[in-house]
PDB file of N, CA and C in Angstrom:
ATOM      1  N   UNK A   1       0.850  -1.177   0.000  1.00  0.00           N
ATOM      2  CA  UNK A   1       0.000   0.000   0.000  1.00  0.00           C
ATOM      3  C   UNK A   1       0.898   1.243   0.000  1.00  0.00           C
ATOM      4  N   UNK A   2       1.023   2.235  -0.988  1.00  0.00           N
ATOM      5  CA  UNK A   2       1.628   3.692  -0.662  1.00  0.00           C
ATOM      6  C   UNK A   2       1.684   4.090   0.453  1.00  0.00           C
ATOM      7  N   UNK A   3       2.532   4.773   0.809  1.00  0.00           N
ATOM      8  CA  UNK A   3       2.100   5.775   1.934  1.00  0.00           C
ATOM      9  C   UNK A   3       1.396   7.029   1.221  1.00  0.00           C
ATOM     10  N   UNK A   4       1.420   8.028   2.185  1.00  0.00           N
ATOM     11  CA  UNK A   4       0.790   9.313   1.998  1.00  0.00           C
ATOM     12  C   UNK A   4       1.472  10.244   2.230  1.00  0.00           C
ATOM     13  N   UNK A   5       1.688  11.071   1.555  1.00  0.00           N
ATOM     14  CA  UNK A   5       2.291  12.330   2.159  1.00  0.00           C
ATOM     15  C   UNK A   5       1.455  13.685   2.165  1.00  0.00           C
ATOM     16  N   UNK A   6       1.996  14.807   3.425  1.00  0.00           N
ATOM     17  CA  UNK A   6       1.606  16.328   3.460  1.00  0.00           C
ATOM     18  C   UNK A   6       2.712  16.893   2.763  1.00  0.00           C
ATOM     19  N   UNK A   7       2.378  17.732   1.681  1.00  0.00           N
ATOM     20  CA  UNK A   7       3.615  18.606   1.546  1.00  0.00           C
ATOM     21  C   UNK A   7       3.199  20.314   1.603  1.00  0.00           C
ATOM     22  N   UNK A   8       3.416  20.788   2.343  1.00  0.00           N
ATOM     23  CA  UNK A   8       3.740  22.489   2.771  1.00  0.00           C
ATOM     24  C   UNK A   8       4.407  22.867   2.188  1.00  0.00           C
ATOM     25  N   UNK A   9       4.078  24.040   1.889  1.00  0.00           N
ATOM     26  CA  UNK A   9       5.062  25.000   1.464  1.00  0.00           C
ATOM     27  C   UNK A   9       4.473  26.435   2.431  1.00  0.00           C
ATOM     28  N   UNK A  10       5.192  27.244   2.909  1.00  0.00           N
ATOM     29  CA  UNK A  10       4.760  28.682   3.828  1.00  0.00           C
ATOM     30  C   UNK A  10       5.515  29.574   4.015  1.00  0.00           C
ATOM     31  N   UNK A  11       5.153  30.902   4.222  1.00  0.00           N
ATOM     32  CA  UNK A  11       5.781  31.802   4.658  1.00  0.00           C
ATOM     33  C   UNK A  11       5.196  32.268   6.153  1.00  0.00           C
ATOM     34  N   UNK A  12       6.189  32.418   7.151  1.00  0.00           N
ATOM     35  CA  UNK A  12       5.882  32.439   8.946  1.00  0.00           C
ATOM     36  C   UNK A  12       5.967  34.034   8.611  1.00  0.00           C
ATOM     37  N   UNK A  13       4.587  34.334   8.947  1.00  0.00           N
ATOM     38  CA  UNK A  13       4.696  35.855   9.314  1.00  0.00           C
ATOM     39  C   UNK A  13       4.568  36.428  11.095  1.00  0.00           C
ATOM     40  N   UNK A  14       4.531  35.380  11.524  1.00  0.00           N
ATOM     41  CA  UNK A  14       4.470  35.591  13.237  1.00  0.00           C
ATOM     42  C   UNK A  14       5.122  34.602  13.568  1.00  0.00           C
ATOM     43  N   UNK A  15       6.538  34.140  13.951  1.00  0.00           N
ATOM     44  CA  UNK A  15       7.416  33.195  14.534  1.00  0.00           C
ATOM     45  C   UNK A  15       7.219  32.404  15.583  1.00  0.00           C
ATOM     46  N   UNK A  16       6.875  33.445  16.637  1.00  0.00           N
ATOM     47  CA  UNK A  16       6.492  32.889  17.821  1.00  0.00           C
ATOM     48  C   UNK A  16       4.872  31.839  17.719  1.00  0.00           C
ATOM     49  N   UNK A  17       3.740  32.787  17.937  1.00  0.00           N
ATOM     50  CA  UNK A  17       2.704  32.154  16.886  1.00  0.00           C
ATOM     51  C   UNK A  17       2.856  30.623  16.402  1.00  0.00           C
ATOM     52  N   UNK A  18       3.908  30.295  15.276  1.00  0.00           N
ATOM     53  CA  UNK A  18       4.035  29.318  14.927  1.00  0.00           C
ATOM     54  C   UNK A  18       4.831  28.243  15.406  1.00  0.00           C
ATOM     55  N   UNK A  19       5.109  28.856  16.227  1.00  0.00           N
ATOM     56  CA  UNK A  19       6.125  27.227  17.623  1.00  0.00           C
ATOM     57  C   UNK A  19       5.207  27.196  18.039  1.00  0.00           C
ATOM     58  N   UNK A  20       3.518  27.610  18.459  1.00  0.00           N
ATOM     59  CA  UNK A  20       2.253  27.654  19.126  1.00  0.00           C
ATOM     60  C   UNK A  20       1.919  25.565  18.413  1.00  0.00           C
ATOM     61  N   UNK A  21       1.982  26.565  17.138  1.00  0.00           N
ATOM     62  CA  UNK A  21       1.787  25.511  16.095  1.00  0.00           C
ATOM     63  C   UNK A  21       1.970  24.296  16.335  1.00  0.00           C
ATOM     64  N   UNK A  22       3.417  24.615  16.042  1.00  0.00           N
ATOM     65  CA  UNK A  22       4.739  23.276  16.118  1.00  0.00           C
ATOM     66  C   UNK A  22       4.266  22.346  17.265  1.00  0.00           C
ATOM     67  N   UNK A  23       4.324  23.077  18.342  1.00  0.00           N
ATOM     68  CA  UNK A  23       3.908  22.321  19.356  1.00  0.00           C
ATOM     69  C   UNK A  23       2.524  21.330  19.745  1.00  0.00           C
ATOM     70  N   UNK A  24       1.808  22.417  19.264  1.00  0.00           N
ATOM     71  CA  UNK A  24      -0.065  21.371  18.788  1.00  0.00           C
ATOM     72  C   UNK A  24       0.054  20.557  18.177  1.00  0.00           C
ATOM     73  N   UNK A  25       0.791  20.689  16.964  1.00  0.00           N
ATOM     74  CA  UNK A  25       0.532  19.649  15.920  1.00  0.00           C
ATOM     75  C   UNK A  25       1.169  18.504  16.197  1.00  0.00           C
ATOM     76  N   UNK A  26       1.389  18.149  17.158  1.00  0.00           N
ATOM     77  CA  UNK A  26       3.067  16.306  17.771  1.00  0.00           C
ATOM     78  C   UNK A  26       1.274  15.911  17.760  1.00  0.00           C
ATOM     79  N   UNK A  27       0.218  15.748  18.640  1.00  0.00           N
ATOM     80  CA  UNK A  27      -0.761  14.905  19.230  1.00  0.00           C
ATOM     81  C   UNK A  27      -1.212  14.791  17.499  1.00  0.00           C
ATOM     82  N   UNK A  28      -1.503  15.064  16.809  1.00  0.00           N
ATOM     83  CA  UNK A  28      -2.574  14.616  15.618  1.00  0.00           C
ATOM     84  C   UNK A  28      -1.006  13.698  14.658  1.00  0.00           C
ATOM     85  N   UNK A  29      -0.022  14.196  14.592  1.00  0.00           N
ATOM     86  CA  UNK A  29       0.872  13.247  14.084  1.00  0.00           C
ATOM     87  C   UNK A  29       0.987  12.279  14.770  1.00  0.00           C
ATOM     88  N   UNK A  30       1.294  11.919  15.561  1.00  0.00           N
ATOM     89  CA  UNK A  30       1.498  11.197  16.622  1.00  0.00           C
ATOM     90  C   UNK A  30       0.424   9.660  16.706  1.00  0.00           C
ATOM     91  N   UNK A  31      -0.644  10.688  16.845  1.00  0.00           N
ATOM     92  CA  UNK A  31      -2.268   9.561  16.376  1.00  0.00           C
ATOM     93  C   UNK A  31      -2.110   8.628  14.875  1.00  0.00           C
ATOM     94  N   UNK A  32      -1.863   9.573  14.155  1.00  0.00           N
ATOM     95  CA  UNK A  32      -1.606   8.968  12.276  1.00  0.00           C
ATOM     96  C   UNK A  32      -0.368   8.453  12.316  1.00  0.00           C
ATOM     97  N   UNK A  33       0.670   8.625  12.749  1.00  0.00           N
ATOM     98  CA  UNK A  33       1.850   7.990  12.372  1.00  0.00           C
ATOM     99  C   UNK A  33       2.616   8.599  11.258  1.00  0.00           C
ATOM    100  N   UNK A  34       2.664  10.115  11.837  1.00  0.00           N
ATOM    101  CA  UNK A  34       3.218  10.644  10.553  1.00  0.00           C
ATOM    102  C   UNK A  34       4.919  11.430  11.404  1.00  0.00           C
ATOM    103  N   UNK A  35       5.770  11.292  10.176  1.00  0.00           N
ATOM    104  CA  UNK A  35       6.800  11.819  10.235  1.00  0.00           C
ATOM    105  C   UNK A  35       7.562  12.233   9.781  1.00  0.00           C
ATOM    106  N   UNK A  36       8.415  13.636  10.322  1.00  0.00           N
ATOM    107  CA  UNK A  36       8.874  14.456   8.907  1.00  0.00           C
ATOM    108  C   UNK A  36      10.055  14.183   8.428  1.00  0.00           C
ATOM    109  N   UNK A  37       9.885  14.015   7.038  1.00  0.00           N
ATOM    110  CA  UNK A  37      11.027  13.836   5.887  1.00  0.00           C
ATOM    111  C   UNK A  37      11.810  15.331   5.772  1.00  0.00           C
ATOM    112  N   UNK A  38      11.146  16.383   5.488  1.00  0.00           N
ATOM    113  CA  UNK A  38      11.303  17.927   5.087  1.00  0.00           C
ATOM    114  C   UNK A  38      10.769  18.596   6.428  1.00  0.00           C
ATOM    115  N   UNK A  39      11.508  19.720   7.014  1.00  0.00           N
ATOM    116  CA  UNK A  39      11.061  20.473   8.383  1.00  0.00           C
ATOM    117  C   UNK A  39      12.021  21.588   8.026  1.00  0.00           C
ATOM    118  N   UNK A  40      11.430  22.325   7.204  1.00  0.00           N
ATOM    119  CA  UNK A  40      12.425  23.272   6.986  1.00  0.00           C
ATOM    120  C   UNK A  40      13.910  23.492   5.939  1.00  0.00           C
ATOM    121  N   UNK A  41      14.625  23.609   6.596  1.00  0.00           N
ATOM    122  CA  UNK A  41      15.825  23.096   5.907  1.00  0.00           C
ATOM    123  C   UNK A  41      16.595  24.035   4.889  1.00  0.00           C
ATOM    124  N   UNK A  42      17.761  23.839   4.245  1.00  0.00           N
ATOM    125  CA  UNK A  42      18.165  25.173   3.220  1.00  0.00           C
ATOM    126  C   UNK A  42      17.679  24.481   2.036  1.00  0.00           C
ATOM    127  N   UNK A  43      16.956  25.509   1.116  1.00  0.00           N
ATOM    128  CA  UNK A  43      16.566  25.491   0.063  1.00  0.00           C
ATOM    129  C   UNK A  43      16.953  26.583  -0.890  1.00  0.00           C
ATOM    130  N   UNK A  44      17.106  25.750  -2.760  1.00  0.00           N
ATOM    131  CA  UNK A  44      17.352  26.585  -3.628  1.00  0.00           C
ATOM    132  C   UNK A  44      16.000  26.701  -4.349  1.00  0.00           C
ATOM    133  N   UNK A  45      15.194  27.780  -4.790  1.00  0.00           N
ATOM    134  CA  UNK A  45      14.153  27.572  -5.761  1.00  0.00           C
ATOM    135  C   UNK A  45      14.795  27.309  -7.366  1.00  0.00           C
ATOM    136  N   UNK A  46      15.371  26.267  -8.040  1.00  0.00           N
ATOM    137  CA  UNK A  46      15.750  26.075  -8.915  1.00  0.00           C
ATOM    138  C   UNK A  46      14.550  26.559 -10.703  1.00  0.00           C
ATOM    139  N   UNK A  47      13.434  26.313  -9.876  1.00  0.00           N
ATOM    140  CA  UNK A  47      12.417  26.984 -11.014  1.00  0.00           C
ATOM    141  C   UNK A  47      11.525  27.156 -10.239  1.00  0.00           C
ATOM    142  N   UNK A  48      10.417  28.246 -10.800  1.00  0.00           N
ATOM    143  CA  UNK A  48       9.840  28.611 -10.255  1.00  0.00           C
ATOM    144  C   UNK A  48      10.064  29.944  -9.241  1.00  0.00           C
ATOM    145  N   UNK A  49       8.781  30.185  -8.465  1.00  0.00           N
ATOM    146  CA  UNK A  49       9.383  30.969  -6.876  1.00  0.00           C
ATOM    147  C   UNK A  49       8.866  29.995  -6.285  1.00  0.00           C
ATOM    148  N   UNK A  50       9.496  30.127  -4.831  1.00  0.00           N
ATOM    149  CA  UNK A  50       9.416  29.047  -3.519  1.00  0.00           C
ATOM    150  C   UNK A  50       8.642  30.330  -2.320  1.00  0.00           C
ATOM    151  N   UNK A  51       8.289  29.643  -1.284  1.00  0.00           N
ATOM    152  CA  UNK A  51       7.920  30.192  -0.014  1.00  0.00           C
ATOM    153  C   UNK A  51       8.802  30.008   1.279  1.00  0.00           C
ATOM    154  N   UNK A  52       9.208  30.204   2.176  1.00  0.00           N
ATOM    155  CA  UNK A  52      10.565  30.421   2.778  1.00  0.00           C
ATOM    156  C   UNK A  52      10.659  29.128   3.326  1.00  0.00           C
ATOM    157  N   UNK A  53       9.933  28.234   3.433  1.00  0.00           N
ATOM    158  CA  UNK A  53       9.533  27.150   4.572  1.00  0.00           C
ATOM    159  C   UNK A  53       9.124  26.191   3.545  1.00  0.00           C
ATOM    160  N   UNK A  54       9.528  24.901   3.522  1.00  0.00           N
ATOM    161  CA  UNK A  54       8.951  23.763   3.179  1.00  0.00           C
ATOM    162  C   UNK A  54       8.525  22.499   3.991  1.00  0.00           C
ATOM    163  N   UNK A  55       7.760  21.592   3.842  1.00  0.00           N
ATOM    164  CA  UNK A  55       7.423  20.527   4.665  1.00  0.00           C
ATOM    165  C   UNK A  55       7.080  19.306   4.264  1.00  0.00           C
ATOM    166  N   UNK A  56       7.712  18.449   4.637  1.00  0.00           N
ATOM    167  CA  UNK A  56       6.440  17.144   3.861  1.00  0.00           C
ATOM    168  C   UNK A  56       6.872  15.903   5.228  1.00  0.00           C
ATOM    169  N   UNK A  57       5.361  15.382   5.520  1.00  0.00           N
ATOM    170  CA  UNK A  57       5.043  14.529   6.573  1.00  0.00           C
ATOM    171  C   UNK A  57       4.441  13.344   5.555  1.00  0.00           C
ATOM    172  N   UNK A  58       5.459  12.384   5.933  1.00  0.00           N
ATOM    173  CA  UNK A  58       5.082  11.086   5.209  1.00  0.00           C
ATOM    174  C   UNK A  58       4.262  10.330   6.480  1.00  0.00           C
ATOM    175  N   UNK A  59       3.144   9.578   6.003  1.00  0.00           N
ATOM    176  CA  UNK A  59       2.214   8.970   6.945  1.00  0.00           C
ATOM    177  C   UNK A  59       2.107   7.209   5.921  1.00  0.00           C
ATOM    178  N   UNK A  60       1.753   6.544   6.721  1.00  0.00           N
ATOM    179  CA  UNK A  60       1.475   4.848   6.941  1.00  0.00           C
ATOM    180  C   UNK A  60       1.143   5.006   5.226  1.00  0.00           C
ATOM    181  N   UNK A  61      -0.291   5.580   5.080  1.00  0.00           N
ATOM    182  CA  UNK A  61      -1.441   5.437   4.176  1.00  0.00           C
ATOM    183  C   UNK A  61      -2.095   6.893   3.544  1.00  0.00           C
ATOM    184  N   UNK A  62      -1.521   6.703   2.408  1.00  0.00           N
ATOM    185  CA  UNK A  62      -2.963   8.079   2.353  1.00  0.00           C
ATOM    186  C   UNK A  62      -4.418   8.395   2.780  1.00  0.00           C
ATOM    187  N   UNK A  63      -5.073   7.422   3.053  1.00  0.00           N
ATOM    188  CA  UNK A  63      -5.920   7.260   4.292  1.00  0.00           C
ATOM    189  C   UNK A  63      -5.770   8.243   5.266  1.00  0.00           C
ATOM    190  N   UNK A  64      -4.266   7.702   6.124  1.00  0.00           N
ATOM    191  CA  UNK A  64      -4.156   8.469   7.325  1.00  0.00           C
ATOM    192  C   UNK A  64      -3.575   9.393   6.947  1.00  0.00           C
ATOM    193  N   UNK A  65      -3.229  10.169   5.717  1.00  0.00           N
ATOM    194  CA  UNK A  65      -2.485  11.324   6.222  1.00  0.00           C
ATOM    195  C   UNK A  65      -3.719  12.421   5.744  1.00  0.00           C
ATOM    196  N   UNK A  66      -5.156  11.835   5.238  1.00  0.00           N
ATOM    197  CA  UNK A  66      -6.103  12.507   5.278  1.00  0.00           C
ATOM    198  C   UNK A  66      -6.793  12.555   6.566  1.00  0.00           C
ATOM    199  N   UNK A  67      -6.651  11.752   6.939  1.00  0.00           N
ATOM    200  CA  UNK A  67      -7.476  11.148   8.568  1.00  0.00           C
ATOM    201  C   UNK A  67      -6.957  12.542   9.233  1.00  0.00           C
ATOM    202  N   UNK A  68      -5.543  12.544   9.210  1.00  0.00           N
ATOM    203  CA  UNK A  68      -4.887  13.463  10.202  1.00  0.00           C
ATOM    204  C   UNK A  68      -5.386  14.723  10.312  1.00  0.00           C
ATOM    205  N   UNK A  69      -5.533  15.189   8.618  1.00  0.00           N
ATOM    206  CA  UNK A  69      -5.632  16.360   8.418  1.00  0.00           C
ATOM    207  C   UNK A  69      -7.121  17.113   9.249  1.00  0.00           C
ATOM    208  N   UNK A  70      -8.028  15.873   8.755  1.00  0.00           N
ATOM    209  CA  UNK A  70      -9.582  16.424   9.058  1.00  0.00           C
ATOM    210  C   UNK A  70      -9.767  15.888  10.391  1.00  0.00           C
ATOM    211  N   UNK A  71      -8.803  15.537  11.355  1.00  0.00           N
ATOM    212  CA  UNK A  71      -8.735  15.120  12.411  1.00  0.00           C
ATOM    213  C   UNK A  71      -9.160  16.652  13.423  1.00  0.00           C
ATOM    214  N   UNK A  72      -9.948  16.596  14.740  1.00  0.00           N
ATOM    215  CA  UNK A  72     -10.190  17.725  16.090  1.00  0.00           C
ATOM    216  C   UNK A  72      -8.665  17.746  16.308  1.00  0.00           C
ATOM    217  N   UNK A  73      -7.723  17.017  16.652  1.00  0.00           N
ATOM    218  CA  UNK A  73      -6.292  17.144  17.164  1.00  0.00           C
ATOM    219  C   UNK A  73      -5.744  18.317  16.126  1.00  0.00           C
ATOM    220  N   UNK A  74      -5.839  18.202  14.536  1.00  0.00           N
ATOM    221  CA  UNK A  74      -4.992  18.606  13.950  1.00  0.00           C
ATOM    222  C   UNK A  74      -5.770  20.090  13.543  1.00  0.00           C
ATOM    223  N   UNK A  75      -7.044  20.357  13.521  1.00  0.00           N
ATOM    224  CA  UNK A  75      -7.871  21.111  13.406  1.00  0.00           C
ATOM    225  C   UNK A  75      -7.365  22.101  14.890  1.00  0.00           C
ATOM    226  N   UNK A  76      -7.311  21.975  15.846  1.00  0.00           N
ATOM    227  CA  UNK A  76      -6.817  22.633  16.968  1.00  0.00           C
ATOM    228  C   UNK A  76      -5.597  23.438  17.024  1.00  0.00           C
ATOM    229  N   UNK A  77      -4.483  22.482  16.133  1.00  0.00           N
ATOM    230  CA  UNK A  77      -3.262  23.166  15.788  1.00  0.00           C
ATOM    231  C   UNK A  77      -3.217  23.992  14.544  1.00  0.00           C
ATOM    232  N   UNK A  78      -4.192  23.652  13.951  1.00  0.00           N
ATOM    233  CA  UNK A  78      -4.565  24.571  12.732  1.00  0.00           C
ATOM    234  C   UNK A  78      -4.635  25.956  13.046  1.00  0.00           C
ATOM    235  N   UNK A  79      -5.488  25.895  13.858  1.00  0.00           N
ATOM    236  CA  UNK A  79      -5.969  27.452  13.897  1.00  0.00           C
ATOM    237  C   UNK A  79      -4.718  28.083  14.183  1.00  0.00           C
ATOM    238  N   UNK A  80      -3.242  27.745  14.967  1.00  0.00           N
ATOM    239  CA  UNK A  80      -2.130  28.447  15.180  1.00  0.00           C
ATOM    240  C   UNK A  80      -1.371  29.114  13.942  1.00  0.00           C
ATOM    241  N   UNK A  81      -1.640  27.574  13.237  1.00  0.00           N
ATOM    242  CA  UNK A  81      -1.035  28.067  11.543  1.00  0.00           C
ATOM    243  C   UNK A  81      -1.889  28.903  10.691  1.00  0.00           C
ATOM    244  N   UNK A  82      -2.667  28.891  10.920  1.00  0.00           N
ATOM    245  CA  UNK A  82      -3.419  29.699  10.362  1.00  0.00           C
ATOM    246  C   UNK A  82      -3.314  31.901  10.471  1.00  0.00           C
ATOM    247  N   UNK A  83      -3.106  32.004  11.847  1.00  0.00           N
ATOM    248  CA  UNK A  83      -2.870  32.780  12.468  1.00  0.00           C
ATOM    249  C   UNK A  83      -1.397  33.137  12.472  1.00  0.00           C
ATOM    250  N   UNK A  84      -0.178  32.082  11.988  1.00  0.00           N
ATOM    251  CA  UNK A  84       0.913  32.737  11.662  1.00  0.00           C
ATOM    252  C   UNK A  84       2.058  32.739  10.781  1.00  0.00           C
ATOM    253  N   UNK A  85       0.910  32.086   9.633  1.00  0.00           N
ATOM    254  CA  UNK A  85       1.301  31.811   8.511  1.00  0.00           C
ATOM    255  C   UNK A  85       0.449  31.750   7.555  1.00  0.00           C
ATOM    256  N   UNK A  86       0.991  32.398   5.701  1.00  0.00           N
ATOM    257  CA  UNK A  86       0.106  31.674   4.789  1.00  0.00           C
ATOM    258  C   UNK A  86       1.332  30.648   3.951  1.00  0.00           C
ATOM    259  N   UNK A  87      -0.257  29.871   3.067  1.00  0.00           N
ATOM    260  CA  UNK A  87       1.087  28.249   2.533  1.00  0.00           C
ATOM    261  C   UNK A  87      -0.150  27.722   2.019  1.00  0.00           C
ATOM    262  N   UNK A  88       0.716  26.779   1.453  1.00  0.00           N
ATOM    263  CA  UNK A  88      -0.388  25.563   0.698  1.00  0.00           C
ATOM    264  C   UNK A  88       0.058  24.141   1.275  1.00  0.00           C
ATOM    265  N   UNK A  89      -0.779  23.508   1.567  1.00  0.00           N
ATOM    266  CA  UNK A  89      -0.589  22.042   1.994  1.00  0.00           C
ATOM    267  C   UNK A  89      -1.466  21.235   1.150  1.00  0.00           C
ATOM    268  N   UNK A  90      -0.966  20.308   0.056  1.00  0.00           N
ATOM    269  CA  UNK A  90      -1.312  19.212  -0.739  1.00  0.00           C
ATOM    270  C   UNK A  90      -1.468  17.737   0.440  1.00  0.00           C
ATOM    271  N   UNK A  91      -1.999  16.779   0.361  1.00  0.00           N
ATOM    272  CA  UNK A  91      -2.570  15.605   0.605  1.00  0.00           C
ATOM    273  C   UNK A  91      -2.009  14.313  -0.749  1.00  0.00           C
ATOM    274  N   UNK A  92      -0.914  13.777  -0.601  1.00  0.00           N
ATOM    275  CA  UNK A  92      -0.592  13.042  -1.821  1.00  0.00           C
ATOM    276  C   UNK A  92      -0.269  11.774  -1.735  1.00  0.00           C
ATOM    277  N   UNK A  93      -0.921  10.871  -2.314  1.00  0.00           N
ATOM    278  CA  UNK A  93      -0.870   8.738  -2.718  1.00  0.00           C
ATOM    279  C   UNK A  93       0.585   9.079  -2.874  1.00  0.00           C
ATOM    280  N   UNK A  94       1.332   8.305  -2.040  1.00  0.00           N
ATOM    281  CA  UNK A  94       2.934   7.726  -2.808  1.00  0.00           C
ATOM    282  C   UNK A  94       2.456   7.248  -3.775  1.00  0.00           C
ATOM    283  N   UNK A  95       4.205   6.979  -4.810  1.00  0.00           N
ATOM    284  CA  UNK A  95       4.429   6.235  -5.495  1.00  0.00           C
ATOM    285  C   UNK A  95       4.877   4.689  -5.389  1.00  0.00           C
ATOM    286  N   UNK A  96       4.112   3.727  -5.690  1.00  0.00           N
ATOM    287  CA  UNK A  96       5.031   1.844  -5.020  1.00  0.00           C
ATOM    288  C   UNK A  96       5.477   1.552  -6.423  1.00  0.00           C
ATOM    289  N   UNK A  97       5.265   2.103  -7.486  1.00  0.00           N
ATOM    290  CA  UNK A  97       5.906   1.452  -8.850  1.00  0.00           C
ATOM    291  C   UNK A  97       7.648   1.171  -8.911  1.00  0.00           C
ATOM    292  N   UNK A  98       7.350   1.082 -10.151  1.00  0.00           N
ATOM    293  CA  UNK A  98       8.772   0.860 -10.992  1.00  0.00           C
ATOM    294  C   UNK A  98       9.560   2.090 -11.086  1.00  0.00           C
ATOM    295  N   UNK A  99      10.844   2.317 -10.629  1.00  0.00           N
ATOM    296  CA  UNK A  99      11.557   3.554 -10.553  1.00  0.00           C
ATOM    297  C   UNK A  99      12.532   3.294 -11.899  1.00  0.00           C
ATOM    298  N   UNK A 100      12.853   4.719 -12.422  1.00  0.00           N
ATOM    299  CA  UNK A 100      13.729   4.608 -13.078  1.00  0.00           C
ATOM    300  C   UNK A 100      15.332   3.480 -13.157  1.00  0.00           C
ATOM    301  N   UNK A 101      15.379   2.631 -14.214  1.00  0.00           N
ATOM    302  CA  UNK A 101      16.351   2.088 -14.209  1.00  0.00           C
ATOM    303  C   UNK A 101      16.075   0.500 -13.294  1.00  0.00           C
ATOM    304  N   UNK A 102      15.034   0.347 -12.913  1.00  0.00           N
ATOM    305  CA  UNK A 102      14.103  -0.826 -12.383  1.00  0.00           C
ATOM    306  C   UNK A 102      14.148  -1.377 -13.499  1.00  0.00           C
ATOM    307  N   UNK A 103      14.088  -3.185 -13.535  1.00  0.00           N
ATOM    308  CA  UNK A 103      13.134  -3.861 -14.064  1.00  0.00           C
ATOM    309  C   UNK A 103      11.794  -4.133 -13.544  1.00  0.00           C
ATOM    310  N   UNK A 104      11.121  -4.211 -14.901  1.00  0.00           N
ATOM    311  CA  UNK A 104       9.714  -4.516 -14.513  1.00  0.00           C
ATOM    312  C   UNK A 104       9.474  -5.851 -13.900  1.00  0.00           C
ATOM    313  N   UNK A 105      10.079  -6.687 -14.535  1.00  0.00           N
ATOM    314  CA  UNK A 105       9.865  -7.939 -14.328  1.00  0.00           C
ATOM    315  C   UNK A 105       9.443  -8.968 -15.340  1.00  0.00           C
ATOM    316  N   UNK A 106       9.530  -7.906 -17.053  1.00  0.00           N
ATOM    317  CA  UNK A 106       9.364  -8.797 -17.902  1.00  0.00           C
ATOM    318  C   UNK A 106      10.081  -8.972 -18.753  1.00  0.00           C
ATOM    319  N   UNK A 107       9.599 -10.098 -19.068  1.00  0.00           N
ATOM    320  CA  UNK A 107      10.827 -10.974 -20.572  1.00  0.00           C
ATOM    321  C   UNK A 107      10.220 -10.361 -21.468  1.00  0.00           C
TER     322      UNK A 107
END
């Protein structure tokens, strides 16, 4: 089964505010089984523009990393992010296929 991933992207316009966040949001991960791959980190925008902050929380199932989202736990920590930051957060099925340079498995 895929996992699931969150991926963020944001700009923190209230710092403090958003450790409010940081801190709410452990109980609704925690419940789903989600954990972060991306928390920031140095970034180049190679194309495109970027937002100062990136994120992505890989979870079990895409299931749960929807579960999480529309979860009271994660809805609670919401409102922090909401209040000190704007961003986009996608909901996304891994990939379990064939990766580049894989065989498929056929003759």
């Amino acid at each position: 089964m895929p996992r699931g991933y969150w991926i963020g992207h944001v700009d923190v316009s209230d710092p403090e505010r958003y450790r409010d966040y940081v801190a709410a949001n452990a109980a609704a991960f925690a419940r789903f089984g989600g954990r972060f791959l991306v928390r920031g980190g140095a970034l180049e925008a190679v194309e495109g523009t970027a937002r100062s902050r990136h994120v992505v929380i890989e979870f079990p199932s895409y299931a749960a990393a929807l579960a999480c989202y529309r979860s009271p736990e994660y809805a609670a920590a919401m409102s922090h992010r909401l209040a000190a930051s704007v961003g986009e957060i996608v909901v996304v099925e891994g990939y379990d296929g064939v990766q580049p340079g894989e065989s498929t498995g056929h003759a």
